[in-house]
N, C-alpha and C. Protein backbone atom coordinates (compact mmCIF):
# COMPACT_ATOMS: atom_id res chain seq x y z
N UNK A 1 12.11 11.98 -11.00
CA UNK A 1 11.39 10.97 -10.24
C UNK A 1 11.58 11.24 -8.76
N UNK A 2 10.41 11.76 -8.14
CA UNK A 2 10.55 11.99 -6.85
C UNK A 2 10.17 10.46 -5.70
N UNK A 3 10.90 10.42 -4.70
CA UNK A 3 10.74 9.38 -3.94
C UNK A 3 10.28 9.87 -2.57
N UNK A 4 9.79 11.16 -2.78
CA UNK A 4 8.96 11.05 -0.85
C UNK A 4 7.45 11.33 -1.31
N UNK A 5 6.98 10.28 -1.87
CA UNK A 5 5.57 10.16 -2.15
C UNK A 5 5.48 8.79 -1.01
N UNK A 6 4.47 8.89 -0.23
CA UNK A 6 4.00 8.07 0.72
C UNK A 6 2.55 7.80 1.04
N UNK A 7 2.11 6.73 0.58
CA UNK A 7 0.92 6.30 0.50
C UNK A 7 0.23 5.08 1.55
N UNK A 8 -0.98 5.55 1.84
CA UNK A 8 -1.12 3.91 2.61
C UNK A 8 -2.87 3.49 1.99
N UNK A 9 -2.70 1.87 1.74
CA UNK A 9 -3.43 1.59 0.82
C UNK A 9 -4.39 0.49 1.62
N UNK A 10 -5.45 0.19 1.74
CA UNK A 10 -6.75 -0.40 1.75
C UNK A 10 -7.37 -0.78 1.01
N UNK A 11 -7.30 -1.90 0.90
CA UNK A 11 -8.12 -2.78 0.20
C UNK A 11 -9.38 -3.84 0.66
N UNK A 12 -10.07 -3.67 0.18
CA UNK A 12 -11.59 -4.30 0.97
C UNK A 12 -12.36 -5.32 -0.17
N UNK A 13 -11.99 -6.43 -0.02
CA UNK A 13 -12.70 -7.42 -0.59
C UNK A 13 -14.39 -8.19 -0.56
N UNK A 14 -15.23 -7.95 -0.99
CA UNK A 14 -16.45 -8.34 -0.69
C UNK A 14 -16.48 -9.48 -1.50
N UNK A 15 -17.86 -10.10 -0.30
CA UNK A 15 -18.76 -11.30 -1.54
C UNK A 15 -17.94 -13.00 -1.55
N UNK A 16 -17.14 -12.27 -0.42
CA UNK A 16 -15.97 -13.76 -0.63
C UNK A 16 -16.87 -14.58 0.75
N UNK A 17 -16.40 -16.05 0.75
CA UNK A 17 -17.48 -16.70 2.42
C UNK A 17 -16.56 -16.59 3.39
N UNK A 18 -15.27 -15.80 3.18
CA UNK A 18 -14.57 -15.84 4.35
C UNK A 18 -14.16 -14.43 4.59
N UNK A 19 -14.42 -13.81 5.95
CA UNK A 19 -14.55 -12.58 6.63
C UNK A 19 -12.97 -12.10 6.85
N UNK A 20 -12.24 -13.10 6.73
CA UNK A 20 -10.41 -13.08 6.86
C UNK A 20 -9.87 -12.11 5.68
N UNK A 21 -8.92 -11.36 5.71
CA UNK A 21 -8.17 -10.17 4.54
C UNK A 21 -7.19 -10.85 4.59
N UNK A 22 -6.31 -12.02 5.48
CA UNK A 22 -5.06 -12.19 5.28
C UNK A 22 -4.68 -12.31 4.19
N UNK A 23 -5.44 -13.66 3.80
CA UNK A 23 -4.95 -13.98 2.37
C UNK A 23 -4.86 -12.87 1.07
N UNK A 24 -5.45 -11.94 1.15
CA UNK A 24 -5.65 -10.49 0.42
C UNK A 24 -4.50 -9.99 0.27
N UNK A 25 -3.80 -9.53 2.18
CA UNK A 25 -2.84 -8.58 2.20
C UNK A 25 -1.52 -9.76 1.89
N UNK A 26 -1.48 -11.15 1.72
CA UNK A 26 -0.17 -11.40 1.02
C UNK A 26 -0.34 -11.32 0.03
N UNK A 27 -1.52 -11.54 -1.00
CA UNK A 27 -1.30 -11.47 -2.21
C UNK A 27 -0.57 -9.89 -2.15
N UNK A 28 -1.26 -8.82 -1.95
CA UNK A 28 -0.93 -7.47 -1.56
C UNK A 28 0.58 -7.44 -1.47
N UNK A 29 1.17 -8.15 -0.95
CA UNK A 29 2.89 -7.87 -0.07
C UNK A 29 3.30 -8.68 -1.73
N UNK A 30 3.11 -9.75 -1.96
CA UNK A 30 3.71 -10.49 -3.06
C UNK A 30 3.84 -9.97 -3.84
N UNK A 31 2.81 -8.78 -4.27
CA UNK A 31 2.93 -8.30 -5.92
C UNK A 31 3.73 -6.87 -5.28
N UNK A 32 3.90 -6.08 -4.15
CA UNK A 32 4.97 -5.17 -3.99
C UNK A 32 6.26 -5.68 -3.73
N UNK A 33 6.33 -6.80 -3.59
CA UNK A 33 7.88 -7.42 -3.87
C UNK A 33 8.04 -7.43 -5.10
N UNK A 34 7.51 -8.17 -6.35
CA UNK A 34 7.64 -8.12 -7.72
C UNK A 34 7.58 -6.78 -8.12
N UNK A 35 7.00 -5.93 -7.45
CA UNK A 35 6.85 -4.35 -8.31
C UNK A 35 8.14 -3.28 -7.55
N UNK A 36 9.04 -4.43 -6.11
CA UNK A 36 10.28 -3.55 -5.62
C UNK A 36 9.78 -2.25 -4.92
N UNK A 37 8.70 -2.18 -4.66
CA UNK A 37 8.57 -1.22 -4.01
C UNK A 37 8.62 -1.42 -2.49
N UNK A 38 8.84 -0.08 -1.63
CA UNK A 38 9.47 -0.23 0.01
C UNK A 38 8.00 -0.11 0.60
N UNK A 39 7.54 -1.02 1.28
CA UNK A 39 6.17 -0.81 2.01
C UNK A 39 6.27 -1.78 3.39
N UNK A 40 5.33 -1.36 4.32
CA UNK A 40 5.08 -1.71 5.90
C UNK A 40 3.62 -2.22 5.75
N UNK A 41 3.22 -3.40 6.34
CA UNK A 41 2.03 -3.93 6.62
C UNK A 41 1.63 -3.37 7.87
N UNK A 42 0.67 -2.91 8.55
CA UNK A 42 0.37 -2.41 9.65
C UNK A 42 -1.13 -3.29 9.91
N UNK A 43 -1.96 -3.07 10.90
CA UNK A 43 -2.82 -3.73 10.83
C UNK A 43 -4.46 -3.29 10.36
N UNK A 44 -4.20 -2.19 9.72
CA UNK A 44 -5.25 -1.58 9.22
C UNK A 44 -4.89 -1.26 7.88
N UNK A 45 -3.80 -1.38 6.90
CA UNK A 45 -3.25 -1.06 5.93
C UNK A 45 -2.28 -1.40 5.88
N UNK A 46 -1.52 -1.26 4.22
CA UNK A 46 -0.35 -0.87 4.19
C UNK A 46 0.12 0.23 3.81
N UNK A 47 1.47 1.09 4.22
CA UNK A 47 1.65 2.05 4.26
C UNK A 47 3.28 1.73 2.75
N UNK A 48 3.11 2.67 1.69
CA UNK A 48 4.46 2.33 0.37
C UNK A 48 4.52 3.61 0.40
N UNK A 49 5.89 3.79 -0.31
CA UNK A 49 6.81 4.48 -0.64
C UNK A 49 7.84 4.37 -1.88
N UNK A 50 7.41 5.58 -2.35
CA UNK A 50 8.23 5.51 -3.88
C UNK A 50 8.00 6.87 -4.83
N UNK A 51 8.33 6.44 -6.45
CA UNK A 51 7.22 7.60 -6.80
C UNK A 51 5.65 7.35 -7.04
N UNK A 52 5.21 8.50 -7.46
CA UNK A 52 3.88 8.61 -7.34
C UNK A 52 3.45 7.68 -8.69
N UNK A 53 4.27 7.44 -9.77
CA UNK A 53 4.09 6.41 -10.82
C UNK A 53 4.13 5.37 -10.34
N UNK A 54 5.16 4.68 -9.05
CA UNK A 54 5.65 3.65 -9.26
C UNK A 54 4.41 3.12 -7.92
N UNK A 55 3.78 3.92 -7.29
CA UNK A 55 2.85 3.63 -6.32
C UNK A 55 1.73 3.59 -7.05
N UNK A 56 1.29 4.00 -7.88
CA UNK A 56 -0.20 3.73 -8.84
C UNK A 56 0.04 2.82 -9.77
N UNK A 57 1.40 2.35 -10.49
CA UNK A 57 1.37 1.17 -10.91
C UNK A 57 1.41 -0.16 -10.29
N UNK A 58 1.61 0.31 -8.88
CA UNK A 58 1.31 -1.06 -8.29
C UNK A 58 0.19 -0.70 -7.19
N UNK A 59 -0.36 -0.18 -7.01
CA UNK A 59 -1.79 -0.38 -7.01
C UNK A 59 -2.38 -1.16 -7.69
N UNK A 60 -2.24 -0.78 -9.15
CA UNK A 60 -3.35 -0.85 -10.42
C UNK A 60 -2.50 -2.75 -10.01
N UNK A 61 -1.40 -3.13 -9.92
CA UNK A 61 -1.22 -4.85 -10.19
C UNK A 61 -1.93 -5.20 -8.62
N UNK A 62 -1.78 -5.02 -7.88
CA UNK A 62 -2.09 -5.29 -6.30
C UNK A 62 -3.99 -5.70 -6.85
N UNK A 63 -4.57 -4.77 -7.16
CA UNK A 63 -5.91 -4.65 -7.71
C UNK A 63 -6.35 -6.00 -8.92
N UNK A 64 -5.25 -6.52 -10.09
CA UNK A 64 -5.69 -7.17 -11.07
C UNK A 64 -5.51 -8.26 -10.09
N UNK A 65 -4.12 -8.60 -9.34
CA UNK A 65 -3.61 -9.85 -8.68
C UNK A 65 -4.86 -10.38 -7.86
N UNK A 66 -5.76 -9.38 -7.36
CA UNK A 66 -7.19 -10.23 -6.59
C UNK A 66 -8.05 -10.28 -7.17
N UNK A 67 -8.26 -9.31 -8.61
CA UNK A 67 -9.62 -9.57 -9.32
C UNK A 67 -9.20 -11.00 -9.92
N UNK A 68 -7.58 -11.65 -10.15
CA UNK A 68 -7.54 -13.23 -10.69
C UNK A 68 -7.54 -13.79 -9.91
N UNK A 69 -8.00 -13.46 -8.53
CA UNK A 69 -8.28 -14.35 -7.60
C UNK A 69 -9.74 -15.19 -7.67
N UNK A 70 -10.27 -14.32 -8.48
CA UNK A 70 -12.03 -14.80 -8.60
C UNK A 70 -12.62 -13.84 -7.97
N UNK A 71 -12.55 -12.88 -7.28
CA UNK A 71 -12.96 -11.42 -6.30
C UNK A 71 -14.07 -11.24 -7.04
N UNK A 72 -14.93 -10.81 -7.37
CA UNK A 72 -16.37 -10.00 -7.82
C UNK A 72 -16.37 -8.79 -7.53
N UNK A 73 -15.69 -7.93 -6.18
CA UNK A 73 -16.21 -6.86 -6.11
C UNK A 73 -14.63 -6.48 -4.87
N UNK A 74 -14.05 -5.31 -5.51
CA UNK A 74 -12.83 -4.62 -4.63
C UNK A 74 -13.31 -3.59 -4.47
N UNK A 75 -12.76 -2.71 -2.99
CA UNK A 75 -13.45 -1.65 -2.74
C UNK A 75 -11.36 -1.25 -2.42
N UNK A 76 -11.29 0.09 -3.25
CA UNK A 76 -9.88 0.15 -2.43
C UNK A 76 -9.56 1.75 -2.25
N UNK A 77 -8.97 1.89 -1.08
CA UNK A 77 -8.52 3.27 -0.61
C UNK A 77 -7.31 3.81 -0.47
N UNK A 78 -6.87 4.91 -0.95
CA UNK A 78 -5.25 5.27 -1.29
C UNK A 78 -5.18 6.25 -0.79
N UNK A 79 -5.19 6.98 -0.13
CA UNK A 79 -3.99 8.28 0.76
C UNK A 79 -2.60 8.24 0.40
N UNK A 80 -2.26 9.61 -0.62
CA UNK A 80 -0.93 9.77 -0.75
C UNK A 80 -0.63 11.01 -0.33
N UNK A 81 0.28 11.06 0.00
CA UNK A 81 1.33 12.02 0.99
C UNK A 81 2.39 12.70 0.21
N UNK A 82 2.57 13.89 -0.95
CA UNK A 82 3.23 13.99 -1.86
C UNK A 82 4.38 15.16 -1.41
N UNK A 83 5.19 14.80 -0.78
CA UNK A 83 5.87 15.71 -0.04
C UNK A 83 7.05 16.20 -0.82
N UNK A 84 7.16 17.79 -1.23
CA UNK A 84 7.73 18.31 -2.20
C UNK A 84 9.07 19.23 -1.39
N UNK A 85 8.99 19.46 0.08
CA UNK A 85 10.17 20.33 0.53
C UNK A 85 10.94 19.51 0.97
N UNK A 86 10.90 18.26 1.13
CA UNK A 86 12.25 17.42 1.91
C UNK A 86 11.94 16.21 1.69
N UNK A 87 12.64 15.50 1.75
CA UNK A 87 12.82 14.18 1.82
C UNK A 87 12.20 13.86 3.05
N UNK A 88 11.07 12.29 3.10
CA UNK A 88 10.99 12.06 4.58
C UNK A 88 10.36 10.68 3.73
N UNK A 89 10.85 9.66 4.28
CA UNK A 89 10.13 7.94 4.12
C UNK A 89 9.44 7.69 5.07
N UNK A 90 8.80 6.71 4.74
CA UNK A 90 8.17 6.00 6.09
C UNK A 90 8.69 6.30 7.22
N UNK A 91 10.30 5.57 7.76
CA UNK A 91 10.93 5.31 8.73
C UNK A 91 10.60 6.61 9.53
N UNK A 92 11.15 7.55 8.65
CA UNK A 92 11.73 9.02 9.25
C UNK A 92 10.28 9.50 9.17
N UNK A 93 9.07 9.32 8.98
CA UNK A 93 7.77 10.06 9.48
C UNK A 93 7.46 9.58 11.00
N UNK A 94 7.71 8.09 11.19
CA UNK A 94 7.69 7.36 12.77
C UNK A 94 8.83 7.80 13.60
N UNK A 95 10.15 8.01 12.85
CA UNK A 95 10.76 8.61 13.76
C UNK A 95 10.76 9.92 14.59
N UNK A 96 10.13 10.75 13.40
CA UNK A 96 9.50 12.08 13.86
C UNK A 96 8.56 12.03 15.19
N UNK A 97 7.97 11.24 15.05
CA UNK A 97 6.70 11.01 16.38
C UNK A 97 7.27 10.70 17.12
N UNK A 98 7.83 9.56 17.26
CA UNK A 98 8.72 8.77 18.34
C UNK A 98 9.71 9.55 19.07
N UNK A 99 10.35 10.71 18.14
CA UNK A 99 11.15 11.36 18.77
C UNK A 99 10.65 12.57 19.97
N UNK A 100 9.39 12.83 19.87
CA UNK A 100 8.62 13.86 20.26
C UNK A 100 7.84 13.03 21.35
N UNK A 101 7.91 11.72 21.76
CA UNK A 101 6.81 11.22 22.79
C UNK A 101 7.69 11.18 23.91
């Protein structure tokens, strides 16, 4: 089980009367607390970390948790980052930049 799989996920709700995602991205944060996985809200996404199982199984709940919202129509986008020579998390990909500005 590898843990420098790093993904950042988008989710796009249509058809709802309100133009707001908040309520989206907590459901979003709520079900990666129940699924324990390490993730950052940013303001265009969220960015998780884990394995590559444990990030598509919580996708796939992040995804049912708004279709029982009453949703009609999810549009969602996943970028994963499957990094096989070293270890690097979230933290330590920002620190990389940060260290270089």
């Amino acid at each position: 089980m590898t843990l420098n799989v790093a993904a950042e996920l988008q989710i796009v709700v249509l058809g709802t009367d309100d133009t707001s995602m908040s309520d989206f991205v907590a459901i979003a944060a709520a079900t990666l607390e129940k699924q324990n996985i390490n993730y950052q809200i940013t303001p265009m996404g969220t960015a998780v970390e884990g394995s590559l199982d444990d990030i598509l199984e919580s996708v796939k709940a992040i995804h049912e948790a708004i279709v029982s919202t009453g949703a009609k129509r999810i549009v969602t986008h996943l970028t994963i980052d499957d990094r096989r020579d070293r270890p690097k998390g979230l933290d330590g990909k920002v620190a990389s930049v940060k260290a270089k500005l």
